[in-house]
Protein backbone atom coordinates (compact mmCIF):
# COMPACT_ATOMS: atom_id res chain seq x y z
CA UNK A 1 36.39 75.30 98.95
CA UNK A 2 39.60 76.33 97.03
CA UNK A 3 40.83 78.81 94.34
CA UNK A 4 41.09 82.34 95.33
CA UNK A 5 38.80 84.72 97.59
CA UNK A 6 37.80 87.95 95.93
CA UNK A 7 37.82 91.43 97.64
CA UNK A 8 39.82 90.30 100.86
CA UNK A 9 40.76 93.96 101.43
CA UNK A 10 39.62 97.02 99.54
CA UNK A 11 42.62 98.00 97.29
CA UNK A 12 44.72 100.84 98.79
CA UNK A 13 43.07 100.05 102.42
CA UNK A 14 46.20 101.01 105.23
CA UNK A 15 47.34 98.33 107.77
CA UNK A 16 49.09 98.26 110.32
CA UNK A 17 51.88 95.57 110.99
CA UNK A 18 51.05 92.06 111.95
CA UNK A 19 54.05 91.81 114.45
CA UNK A 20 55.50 93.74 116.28
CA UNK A 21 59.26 94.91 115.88
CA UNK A 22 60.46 92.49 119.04
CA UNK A 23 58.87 89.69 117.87
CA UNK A 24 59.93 90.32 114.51
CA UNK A 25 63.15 90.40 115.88
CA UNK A 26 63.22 87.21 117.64
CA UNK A 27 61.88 85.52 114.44
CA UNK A 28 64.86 86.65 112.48
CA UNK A 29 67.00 85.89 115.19
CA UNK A 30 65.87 82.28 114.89
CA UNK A 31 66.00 82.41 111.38
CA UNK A 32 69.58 83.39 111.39
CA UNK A 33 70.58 80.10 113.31
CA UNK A 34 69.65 77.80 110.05
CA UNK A 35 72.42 77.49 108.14
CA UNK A 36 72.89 79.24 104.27
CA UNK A 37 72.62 76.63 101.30
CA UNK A 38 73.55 77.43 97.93
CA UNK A 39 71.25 75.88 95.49
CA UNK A 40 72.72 74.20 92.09
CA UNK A 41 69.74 72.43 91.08
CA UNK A 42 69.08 72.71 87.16
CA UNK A 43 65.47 72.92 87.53
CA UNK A 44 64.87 75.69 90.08
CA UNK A 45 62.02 75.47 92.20
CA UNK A 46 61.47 72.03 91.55
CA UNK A 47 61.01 71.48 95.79
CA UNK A 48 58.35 74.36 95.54
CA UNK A 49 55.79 71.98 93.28
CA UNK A 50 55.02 68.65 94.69
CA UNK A 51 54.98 65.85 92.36
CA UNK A 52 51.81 63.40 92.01
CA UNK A 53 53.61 60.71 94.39
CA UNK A 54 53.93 63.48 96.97
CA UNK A 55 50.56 64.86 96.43
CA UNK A 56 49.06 61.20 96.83
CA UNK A 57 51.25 60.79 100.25
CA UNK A 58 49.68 64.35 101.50
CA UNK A 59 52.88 65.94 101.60
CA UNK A 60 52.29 69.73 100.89
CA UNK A 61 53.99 72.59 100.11
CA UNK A 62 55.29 75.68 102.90
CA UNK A 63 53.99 73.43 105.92
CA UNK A 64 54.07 73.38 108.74
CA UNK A 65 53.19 77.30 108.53
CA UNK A 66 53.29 78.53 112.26
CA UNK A 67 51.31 81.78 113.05
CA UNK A 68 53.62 83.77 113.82
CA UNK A 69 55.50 83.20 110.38
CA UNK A 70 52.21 83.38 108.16
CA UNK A 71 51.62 87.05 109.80
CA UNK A 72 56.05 87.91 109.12
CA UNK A 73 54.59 86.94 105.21
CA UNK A 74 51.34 89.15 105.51
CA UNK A 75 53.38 91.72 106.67
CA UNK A 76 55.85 91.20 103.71
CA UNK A 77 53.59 90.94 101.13
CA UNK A 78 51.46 94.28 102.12
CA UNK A 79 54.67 95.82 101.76
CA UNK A 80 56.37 94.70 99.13
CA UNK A 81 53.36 94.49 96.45
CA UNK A 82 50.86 96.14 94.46
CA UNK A 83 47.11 95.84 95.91
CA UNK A 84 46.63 93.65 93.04
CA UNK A 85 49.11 91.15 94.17
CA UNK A 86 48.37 91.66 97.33
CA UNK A 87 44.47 90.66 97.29
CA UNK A 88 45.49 87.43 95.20
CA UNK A 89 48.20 86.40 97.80
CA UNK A 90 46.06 87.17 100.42
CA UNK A 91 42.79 85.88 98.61
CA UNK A 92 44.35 81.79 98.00
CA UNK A 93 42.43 79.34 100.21
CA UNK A 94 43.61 76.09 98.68
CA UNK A 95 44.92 74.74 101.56
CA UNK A 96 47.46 72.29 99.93
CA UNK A 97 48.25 73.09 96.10
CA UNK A 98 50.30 71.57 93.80
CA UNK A 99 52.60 75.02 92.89
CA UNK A 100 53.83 77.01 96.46
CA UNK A 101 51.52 80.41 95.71
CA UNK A 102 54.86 82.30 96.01
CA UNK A 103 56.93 80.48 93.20
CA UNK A 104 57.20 82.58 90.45
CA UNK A 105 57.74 81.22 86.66
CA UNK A 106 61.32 81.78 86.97
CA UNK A 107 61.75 79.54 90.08
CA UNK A 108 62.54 82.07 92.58
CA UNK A 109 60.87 82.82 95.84
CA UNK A 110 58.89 86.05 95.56
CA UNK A 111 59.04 86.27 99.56
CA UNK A 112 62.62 84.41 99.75
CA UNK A 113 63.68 87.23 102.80
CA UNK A 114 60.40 85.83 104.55
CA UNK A 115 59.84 82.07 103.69
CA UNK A 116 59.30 79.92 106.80
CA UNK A 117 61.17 77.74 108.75
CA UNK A 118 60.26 74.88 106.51
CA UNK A 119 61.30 76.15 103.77
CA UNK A 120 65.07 77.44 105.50
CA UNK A 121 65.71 74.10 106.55
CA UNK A 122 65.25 72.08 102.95
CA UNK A 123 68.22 70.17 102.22
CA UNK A 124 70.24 71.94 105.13
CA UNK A 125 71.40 67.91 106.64
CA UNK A 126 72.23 65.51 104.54
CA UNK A 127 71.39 61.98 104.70
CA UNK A 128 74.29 60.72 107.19
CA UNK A 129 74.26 64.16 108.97
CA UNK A 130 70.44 62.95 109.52
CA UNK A 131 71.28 59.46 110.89
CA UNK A 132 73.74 60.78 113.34
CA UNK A 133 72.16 62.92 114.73
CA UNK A 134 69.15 60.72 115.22
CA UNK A 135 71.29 58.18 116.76
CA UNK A 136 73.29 60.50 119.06
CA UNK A 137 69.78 61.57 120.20
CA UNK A 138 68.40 58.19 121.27
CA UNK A 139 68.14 57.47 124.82
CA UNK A 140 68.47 61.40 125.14
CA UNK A 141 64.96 62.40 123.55
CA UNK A 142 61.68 60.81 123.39
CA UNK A 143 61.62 58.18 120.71
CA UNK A 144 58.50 59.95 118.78
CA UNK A 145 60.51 63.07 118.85
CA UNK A 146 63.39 61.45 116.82
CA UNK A 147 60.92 59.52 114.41
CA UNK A 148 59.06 62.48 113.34
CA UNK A 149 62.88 64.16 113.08
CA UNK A 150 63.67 60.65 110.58
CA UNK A 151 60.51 60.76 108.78
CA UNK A 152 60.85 64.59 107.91
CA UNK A 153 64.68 65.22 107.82
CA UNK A 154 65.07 61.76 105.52
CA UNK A 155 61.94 63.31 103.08
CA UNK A 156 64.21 66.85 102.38
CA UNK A 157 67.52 65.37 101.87
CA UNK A 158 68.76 67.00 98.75
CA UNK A 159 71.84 66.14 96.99
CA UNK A 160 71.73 70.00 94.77
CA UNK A 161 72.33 71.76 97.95
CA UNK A 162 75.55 73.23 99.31
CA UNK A 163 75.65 74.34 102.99
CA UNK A 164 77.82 77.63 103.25
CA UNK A 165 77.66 78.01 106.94
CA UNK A 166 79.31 74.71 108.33
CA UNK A 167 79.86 76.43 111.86
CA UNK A 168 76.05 76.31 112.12
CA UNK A 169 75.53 72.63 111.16
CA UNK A 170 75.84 71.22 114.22
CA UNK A 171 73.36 73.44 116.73
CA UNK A 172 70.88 73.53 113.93
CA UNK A 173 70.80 69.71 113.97
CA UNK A 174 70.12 69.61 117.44
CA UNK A 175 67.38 72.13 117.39
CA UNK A 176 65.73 70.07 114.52
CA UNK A 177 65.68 67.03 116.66
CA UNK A 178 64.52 68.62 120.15
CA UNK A 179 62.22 70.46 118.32
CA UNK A 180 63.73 73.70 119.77
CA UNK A 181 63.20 75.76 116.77
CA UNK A 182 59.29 74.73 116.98
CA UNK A 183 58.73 75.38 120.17
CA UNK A 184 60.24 78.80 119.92
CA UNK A 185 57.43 79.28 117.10
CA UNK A 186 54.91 78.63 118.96
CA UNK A 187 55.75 80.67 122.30
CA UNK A 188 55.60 83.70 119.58
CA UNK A 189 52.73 82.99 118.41
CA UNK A 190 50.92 82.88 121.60
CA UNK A 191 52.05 86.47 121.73
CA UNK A 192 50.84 87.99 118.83
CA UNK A 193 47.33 89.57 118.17
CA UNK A 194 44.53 86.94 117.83
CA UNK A 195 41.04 86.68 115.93
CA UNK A 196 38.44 89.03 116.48
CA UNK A 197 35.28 88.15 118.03
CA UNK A 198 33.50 86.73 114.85
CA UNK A 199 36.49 84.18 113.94
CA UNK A 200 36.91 83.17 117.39
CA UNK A 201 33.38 82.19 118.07
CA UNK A 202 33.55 80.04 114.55
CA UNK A 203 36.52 78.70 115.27
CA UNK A 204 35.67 77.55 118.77
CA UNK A 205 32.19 76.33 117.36
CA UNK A 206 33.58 74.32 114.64
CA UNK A 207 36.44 72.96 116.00
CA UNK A 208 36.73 73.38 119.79
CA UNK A 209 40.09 75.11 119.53
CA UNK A 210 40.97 79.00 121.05
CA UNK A 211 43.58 79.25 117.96
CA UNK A 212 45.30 77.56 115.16
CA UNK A 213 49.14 77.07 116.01
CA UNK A 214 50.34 76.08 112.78
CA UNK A 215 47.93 75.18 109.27
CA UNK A 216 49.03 76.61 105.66
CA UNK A 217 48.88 79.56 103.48
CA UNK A 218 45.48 79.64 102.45
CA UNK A 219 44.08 77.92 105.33
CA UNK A 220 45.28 80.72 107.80
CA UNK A 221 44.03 82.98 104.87
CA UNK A 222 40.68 81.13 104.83
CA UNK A 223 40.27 81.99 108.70
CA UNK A 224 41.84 85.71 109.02
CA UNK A 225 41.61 87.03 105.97
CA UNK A 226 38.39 85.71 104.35
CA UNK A 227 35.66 88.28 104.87
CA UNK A 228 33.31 87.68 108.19
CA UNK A 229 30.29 86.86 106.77
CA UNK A 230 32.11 84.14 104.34
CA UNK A 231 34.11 82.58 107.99
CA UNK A 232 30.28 82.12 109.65
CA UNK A 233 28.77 81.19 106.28
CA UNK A 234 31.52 78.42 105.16
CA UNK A 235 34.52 77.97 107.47
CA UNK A 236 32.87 74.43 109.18
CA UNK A 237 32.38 73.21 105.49
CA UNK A 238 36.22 74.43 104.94
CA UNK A 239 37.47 72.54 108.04
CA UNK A 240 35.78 69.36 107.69
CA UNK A 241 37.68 69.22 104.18
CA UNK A 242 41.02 70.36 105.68
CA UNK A 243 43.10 67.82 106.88
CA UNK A 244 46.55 69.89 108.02
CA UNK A 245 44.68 72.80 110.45
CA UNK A 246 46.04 71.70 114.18
């Protein structure tokens, strides 16, 4: 079940927003605490297309994707492009593809003012701003806590980037660690709007869960944007194939 979903939403069809303007708020608000990097890679958007050695150890591209920062993108995109563009974006169910959906020839981000958390904090800490602040953690947080802060942080050190806001370095390293920045995610997302009746009742039949907290693009697209009949027709097939949905 990949490749891209036709007729997602009639072309032209109004919406209202996702989020609301407080939450959308508080998501910039912890978006503004990551510091700025400047870029001077020679092959732009190379960290937006996974290589075959990251492909075969399951990394994938814009993940973790928390709810409340997949709707900030719907949002974005309903805005910002032509109903074309929009049913293609919103249409891609490959859960984990080789190419970010939103990378565009050039190498640029075509929703740079909304890309997620995970893509804010690539390359941010470099590799002995990593190892002390793992080590100043220990004895402080649990030890899975700082592992999973290693095994990440150590995977996105990037020696291209340039961090412009120094000032920020050091709070943003701690929230990394604690996981501060992801629990904040996921409070908002328990606030927004959930499924409707049809996608809850799958999604509680297939998988036991109320609601995904965090998946990827074109899984959260497989469950919310997908039309109804598809979800009840060929979401269990979709999830037993998925490996990333919480």
């Amino acid at each position: 079940m990949s490749g891209v979903l036709l007729q997602i939403a009639p072309a032209g069809e109004p919406h209202g927003d996702a989020l609301s303007a407080p939450i959308r708020e508080r998501l910039e608000a912890l978006y503004d605490r990551v510091p700025d990097v400047i870029c001077g890679c020679d092959r732009p958007g190379q960290c937006c297309w996974l290589t075959e050695e990251e492909m075969a150890a399951e990394f994938a591209t814009m993940y973790p994707l928390y709810t409340v920062e997949y709707l900030n993108i719907v949002d974005y995109v309903r805005r910002h492009f032509d109903p074309n563009r929009q049913a293609e974006y919103l249409g891609i169910i490959e859960e984990r593809p080789t190419r970010c959906p939103f990378l565009t020839e050039a190498g640029a981000c075509s929703i740079h003012p909304v890309r997620p958390l995970v893509c804010r904090t690539y390359g941010v800490l470099d590799r002995e701003q990593v190892e002390k602040t793992a080590l100043d953690a220990k004895g402080e947080l649990p030890g899975d806590w700082i592992r999973r802060f290693l095994f990440t942080e150590r995977q996105t050190v990037c020696p291209h980037t340039r961090v412009v806001q120094p000032e920020k370095v050091a709070a943003h390293a701690e929230a990394m660690v604690s996981s501060a920045y992801e629990r904040e995610l996921l409070r908002m997302g328990q606030e927004v709007e959930g499924l409707d009746g049809v996608r809850q009742r799958v999604l509680r039949e297939v998988t036991d869960l109320k609601w995904i907290t965090r998946w990827t693009w074109g899984g959260f697209n497989a469950l919310m944007r997908a039309p109804a009949e598809w979800v009840k027709r060929h979401f269990a097939d979709y999830w037993e194939a998925a490996f990333l949905g919480e």
